[in-house]
Protein backbone atom coordinates (compact mmCIF):
# COMPACT_ATOMS: atom_id res chain seq x y z
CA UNK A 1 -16.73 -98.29 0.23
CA UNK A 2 -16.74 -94.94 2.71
CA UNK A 3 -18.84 -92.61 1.40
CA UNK A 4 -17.08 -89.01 1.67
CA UNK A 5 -19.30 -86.56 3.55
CA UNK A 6 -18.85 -82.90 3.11
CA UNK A 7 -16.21 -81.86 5.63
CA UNK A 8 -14.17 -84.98 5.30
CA UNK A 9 -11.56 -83.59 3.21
CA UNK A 10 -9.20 -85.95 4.37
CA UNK A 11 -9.50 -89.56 6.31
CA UNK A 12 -9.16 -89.52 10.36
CA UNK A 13 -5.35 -90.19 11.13
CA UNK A 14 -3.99 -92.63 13.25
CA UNK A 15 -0.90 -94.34 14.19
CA UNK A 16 -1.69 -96.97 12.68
CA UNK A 17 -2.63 -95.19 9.37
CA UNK A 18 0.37 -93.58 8.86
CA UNK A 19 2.61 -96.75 9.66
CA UNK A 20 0.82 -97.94 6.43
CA UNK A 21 3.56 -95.24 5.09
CA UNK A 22 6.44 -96.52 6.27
CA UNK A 23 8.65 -98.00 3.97
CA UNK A 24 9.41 -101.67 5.21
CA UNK A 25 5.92 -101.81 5.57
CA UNK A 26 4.32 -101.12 2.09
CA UNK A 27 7.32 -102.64 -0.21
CA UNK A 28 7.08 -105.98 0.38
CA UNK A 29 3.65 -105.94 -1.02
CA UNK A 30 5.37 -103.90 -4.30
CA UNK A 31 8.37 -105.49 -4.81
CA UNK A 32 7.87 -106.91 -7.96
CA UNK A 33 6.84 -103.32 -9.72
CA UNK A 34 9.17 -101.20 -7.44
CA UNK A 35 12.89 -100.09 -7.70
CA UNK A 36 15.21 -103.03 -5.45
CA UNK A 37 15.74 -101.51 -2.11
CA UNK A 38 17.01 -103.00 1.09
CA UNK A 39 15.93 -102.18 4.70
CA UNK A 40 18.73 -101.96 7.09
CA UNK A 41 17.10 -102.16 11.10
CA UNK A 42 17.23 -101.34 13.93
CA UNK A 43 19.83 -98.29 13.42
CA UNK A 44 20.38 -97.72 16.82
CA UNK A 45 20.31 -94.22 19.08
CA UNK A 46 23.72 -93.31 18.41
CA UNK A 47 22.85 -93.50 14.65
CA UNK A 48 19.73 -90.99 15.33
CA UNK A 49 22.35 -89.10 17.50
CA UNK A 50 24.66 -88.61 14.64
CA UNK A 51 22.06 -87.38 12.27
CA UNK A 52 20.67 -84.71 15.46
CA UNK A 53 24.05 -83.74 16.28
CA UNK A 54 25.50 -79.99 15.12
CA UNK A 55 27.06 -79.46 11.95
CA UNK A 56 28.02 -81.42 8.95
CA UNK A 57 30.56 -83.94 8.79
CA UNK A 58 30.77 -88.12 8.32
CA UNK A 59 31.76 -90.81 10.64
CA UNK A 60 35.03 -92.26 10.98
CA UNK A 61 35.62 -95.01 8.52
CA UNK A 62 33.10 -94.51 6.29
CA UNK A 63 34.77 -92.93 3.58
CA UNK A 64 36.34 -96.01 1.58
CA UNK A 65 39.49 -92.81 0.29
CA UNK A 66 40.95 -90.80 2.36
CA UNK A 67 40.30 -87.33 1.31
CA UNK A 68 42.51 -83.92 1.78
CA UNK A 69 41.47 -81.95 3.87
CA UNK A 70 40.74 -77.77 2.31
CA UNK A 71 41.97 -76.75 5.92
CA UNK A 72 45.52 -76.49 7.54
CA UNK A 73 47.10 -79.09 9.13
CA UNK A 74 47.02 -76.97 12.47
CA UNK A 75 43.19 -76.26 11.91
CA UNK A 76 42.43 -80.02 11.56
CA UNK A 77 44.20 -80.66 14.82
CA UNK A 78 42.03 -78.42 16.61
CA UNK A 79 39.22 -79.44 14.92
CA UNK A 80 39.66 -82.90 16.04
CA UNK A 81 40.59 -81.91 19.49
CA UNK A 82 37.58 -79.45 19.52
CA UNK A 83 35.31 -82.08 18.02
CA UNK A 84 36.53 -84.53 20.41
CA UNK A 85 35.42 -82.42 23.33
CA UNK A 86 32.37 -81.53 22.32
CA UNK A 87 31.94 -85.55 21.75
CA UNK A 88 30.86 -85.48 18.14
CA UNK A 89 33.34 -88.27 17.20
CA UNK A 90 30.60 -90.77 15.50
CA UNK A 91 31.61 -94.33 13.98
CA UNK A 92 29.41 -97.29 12.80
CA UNK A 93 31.62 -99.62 11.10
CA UNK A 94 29.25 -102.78 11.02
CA UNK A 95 26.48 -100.34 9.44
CA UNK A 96 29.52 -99.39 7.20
CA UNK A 97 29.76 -102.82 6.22
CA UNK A 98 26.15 -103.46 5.11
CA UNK A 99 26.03 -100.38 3.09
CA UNK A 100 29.27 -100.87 1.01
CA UNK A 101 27.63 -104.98 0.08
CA UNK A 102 24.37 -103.00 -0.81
CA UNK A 103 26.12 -100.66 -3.01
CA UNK A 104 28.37 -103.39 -4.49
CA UNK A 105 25.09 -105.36 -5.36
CA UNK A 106 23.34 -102.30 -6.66
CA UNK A 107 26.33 -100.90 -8.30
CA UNK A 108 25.13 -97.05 -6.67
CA UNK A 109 22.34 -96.54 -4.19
CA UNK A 110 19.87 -93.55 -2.95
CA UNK A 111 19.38 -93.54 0.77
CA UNK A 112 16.20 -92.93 2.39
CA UNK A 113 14.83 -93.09 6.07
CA UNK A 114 11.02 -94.85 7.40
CA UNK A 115 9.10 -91.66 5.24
CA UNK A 116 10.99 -89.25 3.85
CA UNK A 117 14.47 -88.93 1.44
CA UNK A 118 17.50 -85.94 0.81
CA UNK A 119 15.68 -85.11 -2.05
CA UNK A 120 16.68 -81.28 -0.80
CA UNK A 121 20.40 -82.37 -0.42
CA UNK A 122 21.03 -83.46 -3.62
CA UNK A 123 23.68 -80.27 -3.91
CA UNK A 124 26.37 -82.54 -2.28
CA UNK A 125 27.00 -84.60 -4.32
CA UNK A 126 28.05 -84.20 -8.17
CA UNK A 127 25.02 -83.26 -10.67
CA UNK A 128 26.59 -85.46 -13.15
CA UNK A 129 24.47 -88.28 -10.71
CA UNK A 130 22.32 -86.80 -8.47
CA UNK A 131 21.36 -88.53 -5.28
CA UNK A 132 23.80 -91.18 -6.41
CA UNK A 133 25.22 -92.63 -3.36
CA UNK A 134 28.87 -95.24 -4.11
CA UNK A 135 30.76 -94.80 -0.33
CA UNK A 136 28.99 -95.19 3.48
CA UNK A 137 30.02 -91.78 3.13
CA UNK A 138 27.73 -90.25 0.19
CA UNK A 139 25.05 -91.97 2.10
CA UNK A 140 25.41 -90.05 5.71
CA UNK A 141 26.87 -86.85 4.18
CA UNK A 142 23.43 -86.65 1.97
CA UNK A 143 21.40 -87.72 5.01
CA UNK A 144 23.02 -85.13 7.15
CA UNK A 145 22.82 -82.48 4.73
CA UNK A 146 18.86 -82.64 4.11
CA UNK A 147 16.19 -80.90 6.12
CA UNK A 148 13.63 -82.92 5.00
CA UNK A 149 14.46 -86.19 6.83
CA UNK A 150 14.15 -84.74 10.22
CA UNK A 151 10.54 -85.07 9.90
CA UNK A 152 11.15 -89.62 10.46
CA UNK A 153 13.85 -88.39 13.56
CA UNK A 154 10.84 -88.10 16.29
CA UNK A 155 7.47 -89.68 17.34
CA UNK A 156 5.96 -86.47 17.78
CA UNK A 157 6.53 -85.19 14.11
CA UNK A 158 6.07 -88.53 12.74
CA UNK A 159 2.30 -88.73 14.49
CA UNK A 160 1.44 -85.75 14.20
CA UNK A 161 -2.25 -84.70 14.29
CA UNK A 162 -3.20 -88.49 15.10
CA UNK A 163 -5.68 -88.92 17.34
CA UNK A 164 -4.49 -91.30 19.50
CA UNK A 165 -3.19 -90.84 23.16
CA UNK A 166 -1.34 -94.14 23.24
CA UNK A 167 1.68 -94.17 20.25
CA UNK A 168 3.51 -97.27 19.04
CA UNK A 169 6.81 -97.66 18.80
CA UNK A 170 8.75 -96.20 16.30
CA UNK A 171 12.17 -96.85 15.12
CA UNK A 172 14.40 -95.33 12.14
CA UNK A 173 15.00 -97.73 9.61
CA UNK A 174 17.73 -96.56 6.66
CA UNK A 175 16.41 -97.52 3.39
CA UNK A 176 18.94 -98.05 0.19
CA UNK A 177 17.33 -98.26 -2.84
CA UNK A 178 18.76 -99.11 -5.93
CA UNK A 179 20.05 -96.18 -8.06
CA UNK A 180 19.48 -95.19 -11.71
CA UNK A 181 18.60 -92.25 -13.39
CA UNK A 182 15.29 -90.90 -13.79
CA UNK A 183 12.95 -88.93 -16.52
CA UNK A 184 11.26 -86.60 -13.95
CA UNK A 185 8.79 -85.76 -16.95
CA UNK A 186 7.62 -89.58 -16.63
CA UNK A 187 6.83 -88.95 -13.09
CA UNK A 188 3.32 -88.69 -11.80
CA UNK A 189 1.65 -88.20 -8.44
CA UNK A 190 -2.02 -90.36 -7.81
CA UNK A 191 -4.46 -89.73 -5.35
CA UNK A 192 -6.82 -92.37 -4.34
CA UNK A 193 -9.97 -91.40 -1.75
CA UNK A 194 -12.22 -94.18 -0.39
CA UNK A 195 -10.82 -96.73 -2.70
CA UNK A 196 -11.17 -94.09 -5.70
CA UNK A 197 -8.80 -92.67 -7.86
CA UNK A 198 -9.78 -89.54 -8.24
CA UNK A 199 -7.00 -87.45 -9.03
CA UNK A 200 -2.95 -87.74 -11.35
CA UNK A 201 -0.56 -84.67 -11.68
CA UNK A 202 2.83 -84.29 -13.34
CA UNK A 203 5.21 -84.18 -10.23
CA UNK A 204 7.96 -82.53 -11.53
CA UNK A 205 6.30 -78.95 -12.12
CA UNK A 206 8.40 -77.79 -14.88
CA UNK A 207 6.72 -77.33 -18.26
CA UNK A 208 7.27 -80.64 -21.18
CA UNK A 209 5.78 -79.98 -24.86
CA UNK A 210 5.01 -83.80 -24.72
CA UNK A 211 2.91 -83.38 -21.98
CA UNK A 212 0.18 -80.78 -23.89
CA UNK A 213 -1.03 -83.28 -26.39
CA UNK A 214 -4.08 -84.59 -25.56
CA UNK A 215 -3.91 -88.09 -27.14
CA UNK A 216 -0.77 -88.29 -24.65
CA UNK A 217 -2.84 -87.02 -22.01
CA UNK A 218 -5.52 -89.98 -22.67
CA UNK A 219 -2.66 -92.56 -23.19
CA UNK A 220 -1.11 -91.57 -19.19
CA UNK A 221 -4.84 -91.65 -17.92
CA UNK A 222 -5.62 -95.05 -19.48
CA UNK A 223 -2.00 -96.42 -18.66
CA UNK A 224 -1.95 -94.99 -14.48
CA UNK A 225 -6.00 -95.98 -14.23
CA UNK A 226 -5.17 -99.75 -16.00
CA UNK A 227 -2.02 -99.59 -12.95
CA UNK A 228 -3.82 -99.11 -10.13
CA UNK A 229 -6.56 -101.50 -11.09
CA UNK A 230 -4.50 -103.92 -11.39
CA UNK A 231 -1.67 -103.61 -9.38
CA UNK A 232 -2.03 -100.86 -6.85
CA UNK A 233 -5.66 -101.40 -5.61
CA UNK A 234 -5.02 -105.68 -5.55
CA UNK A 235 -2.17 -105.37 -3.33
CA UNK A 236 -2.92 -102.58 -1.19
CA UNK A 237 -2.94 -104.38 1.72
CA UNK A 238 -4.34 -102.01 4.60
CA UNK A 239 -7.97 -101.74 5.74
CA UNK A 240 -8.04 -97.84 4.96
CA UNK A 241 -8.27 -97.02 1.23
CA UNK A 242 -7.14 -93.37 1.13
CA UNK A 243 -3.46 -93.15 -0.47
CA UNK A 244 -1.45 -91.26 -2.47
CA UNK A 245 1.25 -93.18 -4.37
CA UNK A 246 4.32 -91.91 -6.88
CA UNK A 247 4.97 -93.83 -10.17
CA UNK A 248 7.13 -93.42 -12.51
CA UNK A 249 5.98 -94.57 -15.78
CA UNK A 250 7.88 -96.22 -18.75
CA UNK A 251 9.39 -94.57 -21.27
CA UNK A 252 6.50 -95.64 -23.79
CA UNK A 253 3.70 -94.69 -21.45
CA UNK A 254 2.49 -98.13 -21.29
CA UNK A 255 3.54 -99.51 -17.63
CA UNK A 256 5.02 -97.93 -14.47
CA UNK A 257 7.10 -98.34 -11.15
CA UNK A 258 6.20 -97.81 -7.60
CA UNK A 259 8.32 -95.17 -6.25
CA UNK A 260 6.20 -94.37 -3.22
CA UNK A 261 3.28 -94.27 -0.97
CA UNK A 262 2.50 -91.51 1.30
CA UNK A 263 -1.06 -90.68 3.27
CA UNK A 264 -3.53 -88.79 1.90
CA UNK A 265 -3.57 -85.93 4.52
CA UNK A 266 -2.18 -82.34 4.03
CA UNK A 267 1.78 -83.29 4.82
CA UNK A 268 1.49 -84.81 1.54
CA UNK A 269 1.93 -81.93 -1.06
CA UNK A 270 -1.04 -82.21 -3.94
CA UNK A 271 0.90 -80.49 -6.56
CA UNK A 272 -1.10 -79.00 -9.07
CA UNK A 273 -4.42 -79.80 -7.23
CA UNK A 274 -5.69 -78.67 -4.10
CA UNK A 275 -6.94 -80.84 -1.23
CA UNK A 276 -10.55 -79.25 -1.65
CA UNK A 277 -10.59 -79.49 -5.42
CA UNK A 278 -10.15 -83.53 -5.06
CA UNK A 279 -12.52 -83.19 -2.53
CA UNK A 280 -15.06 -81.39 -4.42
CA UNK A 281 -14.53 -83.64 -7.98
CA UNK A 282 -14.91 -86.87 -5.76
CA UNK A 283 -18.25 -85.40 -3.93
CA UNK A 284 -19.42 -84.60 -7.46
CA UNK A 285 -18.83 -87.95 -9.06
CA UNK A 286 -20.10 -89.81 -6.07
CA UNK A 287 -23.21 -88.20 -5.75
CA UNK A 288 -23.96 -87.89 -9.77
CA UNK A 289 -22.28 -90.58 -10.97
CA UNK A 290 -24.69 -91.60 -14.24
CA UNK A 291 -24.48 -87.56 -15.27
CA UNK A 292 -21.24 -86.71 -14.03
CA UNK A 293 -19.52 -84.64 -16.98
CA UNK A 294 -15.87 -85.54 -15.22
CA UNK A 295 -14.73 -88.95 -15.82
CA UNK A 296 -12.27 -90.14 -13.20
CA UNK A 297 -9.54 -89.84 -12.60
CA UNK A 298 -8.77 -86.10 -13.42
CA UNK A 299 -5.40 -85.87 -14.82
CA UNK A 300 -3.58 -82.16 -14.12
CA UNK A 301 -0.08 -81.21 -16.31
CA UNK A 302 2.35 -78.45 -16.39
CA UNK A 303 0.29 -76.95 -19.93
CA UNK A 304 2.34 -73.74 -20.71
CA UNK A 305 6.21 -72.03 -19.42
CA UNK A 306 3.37 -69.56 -18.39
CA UNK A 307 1.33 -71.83 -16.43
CA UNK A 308 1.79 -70.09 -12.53
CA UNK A 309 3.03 -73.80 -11.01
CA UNK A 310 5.34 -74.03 -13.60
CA UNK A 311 9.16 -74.08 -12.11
CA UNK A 312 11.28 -72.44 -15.02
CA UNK A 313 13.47 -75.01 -14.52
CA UNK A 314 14.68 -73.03 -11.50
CA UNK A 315 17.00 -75.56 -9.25
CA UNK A 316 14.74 -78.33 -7.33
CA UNK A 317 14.94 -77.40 -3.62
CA UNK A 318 17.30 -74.24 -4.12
CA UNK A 319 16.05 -72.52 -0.43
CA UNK A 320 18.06 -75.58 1.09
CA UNK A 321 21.63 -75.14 -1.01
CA UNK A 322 24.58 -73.78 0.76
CA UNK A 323 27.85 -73.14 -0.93
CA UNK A 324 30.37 -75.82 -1.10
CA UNK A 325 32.92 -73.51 0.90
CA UNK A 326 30.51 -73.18 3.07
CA UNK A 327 30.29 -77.32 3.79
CA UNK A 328 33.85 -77.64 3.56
CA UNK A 329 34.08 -74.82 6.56
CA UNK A 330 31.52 -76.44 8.62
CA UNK A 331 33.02 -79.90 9.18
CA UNK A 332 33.38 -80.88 12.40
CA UNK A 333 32.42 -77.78 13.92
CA UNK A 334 29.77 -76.42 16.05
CA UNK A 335 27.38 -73.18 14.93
CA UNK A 336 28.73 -70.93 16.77
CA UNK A 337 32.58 -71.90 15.77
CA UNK A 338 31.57 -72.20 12.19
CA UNK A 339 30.01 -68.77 12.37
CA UNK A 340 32.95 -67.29 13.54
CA UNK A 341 35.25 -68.63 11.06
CA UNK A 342 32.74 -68.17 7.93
CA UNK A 343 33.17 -64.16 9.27
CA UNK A 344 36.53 -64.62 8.76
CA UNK A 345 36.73 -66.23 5.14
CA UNK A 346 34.56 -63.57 4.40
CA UNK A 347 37.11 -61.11 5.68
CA UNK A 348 39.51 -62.56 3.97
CA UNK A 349 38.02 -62.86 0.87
CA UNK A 350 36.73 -59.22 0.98
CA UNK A 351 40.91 -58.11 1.67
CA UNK A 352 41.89 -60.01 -1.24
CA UNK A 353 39.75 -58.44 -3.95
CA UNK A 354 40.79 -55.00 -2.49
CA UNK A 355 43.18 -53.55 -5.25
């Protein structure tokens, strides 16, 4: 086991570390106590293309209806011809393909990429089932709508802070896991530190009565520590121990599933801990482990509306939300063009509440 010393906060990175992280290369491992997912790979550069490219909008074909357009006929002409120029046209019919048998085998599916998901994009799509994903085109309108997948788009942001001067290759996979709906209050975040578990926090941060009562509170610690002992820590299958790994637990507290692994570094958010107070709890614990008056793991919850973490039950993600009109607008069109014409709806809008 690594002993942690006092600076070492967090474990050296390196490529190979945070490949550990990448989907397709932790599931198979997981399978059996994880959501079904399938990896679709290689994706290509005009796929990563399509995802870089300006504004909001889905390739041709992928929509399995076609769908009326908000605009004028004459404005989708020269959208098309404008788009056209500006060589946005994007179409992956054989990708198409593979995602419609997924969803017909999963009956709905939630797209992710190597790392990270649309969590932030699940505005697009209808609240009724968030994230829920049923055409080739729920899939790439979430994917383009979310700023959080851009960090999987490039080696740099992928590796970054490794310390390595040679990096591997890297290549975006498109995950499609299979889609139901889920009790965020069930959801907890782990961390484990030198083959430790040191730390579990609610991950949705809004407040749940259930959540106060301590014999609860025991029951979670005694279900997620039985977990990881078990299942987690057996089948862990990388030579560095440090981890931090989502589960969402079942709805009698007894079990879980495996929603994800990420590294334990500082891109990983630690919720209602900080990095230095699972530093400092492990340190303790290591170095006075007969007399050490904190048991491990240390679980953290959402204990009062009050509490300063606690959401309010504010929107997930609201910062990233644009108004519908505003995605309908956008399709197809550059910045600069949909700034222009966003001015005018505005105008427009402004002349017609004039009395």
């Amino acid at each position: 086991m690594t002993i942690v010393d006092d600076e070492g906060k967090f474990p050296s990175l390196t490529p190979e570390y945070i490949l550990a992280f990448q989907f397709s290369n932790w599931y198979p491992s997981f399978t059996r106590v994880s959501p079904k997912s399938t990896v679709i790979r290689p994706l290509g550069n005009d796929f990563k293309r399509y995802l870089e490219s300006d504004s909001i909008f889905v390739p041709e074909g992928s929509e399995d209806a076609a769908v009326e357009s908000t605009l004028s006929d004459v404005d989708g002409d020269d959208e098309r011809e404008d788009t056209a120029t500006a060589g946005q046209h994007f179409s992956f019919p054989e990708l198409d393909e593979q995602i419609r048998s997924v969803i017909s085998e999963y009956k709905g599916v939630f797209p992710k990429l190597n790392f990270s998901s649309p969590k932030d994009a699940s505005w697009v799509l209808p609240a009724s089932s968030p994230l829920k994903c049923t055409t080739p085109a729920d899939v790439y309108i979430l994917l383009k709508s979310s700023d959080f997948i851009t960090h999987d788009f490039s080696i740099e942001s992928v590796f970054d802070g490794c310390r390595s001067d040679v990096l591997p290759v890297y290549e975006l996979e498109l995950v499609l896991r299979k889609w139901y709906p889920v009790d965020h209050s069930r959801e907890v975040r782990c961390f484990v530190r030198s083959d430790i578990l040191v730390g579990i926090t609610q991950r949705d941060t809004n407040f749940y009565d259930f959540m106060v009562d301590i014999e609860v509170q025991k029951i979670i610690t005694a279900t997620v520590s039985k977990f990881w002992e078990e299942v987690v820590r057996p089948n862990w299958a990388f030579p560095q121990k440090d981890y931090v790994f989502d589960l969402l637990l079942t709805r009698d507290l007894s079990g879980g599933h495996v929603i994800d692994f990420s590294p334990y570094a500082p891109r990983t958010d630690p919720l209602l801990f900080t990095y230095e107070e699972l530093h400092e709890v492990l340190s303790k614990a290591i170095q006075d482990a007969p007399a050490s008056q904190t048991p491990l793991p240390v679980l953290r919850v959402i204990e009062s509306p009050l509490h300063p973490a606690a959401a309010h039950n504010v929107p997930a993600y609201q910062h990233n939300r644009v108004p519908i009109e505003a995605l309908t607008l956008s399709d197809g069109r550059n910045i600069v063009e949909f700034g222009e014409i966003w001015r005018e709806e505005v105008r427009r809008a402004m002349h017609e509440d004039d009395p």
